[in-house]
Protein backbone atom coordinates (compact mmCIF):
# COMPACT_ATOMS: atom_id res chain seq x y z
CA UNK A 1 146.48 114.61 195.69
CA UNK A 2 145.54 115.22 199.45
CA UNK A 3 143.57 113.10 201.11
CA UNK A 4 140.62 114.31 203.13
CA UNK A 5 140.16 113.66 206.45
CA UNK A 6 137.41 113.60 208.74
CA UNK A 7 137.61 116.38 211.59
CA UNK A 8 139.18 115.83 215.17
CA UNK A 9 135.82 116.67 216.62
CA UNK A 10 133.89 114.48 214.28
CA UNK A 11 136.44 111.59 214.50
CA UNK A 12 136.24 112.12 218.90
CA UNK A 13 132.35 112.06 219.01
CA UNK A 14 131.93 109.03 216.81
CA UNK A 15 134.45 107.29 218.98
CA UNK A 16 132.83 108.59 221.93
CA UNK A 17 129.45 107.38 220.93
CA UNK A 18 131.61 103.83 219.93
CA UNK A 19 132.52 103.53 223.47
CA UNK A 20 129.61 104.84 225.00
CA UNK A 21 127.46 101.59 223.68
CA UNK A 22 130.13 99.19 224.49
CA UNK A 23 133.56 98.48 225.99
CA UNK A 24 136.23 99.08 223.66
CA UNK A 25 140.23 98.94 223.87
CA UNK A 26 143.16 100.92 222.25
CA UNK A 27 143.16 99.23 219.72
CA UNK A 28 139.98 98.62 218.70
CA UNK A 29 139.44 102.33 218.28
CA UNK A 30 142.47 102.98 216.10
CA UNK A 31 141.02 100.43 213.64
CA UNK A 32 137.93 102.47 214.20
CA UNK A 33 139.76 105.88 213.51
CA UNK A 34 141.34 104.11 210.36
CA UNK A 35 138.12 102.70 208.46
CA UNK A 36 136.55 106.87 209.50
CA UNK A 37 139.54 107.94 207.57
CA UNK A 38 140.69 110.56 210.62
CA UNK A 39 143.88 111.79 210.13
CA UNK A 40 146.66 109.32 211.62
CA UNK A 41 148.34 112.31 213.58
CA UNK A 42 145.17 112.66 215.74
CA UNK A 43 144.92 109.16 216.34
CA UNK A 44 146.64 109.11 219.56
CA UNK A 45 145.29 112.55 220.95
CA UNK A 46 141.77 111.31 220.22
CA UNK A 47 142.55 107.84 222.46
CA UNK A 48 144.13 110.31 225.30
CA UNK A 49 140.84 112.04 225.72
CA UNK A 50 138.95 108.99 225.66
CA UNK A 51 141.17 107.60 228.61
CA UNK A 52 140.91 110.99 230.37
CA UNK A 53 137.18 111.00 230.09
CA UNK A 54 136.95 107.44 230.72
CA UNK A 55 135.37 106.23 227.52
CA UNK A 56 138.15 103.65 227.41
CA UNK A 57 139.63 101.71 230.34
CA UNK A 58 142.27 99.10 229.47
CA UNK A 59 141.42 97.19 232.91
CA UNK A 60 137.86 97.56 232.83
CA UNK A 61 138.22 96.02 229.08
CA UNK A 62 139.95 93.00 230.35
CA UNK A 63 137.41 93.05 232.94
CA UNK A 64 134.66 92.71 230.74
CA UNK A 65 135.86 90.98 227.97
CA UNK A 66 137.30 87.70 230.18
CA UNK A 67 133.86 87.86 232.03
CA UNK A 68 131.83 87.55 229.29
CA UNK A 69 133.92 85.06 227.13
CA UNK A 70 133.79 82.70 230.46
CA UNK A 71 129.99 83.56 231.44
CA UNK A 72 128.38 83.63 227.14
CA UNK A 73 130.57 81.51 225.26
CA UNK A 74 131.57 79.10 228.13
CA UNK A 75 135.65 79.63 226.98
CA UNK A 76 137.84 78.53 229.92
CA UNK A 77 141.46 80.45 231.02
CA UNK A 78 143.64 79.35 228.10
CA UNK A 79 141.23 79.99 225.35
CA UNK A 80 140.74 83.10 226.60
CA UNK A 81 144.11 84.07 227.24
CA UNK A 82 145.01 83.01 223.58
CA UNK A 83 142.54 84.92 221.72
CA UNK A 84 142.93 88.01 223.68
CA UNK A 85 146.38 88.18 223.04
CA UNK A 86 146.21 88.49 219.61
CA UNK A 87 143.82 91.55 219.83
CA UNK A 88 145.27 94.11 222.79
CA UNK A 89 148.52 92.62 224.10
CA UNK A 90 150.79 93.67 221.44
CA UNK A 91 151.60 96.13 224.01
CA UNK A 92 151.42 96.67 227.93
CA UNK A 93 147.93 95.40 228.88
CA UNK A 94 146.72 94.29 232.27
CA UNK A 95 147.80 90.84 233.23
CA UNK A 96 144.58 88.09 233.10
């Protein structure tokens, strides 16, 4: 049995809409992609127009996502640095 997919188009708005309301990273929209059920062949097409339309910025997300941990929740460098890993730099990321 095939399995049904949602469409490229359907699978690019909702992550466009995703990113629109707050800062995302790779990986974080391929988890995304995943629980939509888009079709795993699209995944990284769908992440290449993001980054060419500037829905997703890896820098910007490190930006934003140190900033707040240190500003809201009062984490200092090595907390910070530990739990990001673990999320986006299983690959080439921006250094903290």
């Amino acid at each position: 049995m095939q399995q049904k997919y949602i469409t490229y188009q359907k699978a690019l708005n909702k992550a466009m809409y995703l990113c629109s309301k707050a800062e995302k990273c790779k990986s974080d929209i391929r988890k995304k992609l995943y629980e939509w059920k888009a079709n795993p062949d699209e995944y990284d097409n769908i992440i290449n127009q993001l980054e060419e339309q500037k829905f997703i910025d890896e820098v910007r997300f490190v930006k934003y996502y140190v900033r707040d941990k240190f500003e809201f929740n009062k984490w200092g460098k090595i907390k910070i640095k530990l739990k990001y890993e673990p999320c986006c730099l299983k690959r080439k990321s921006p250094k903290i």
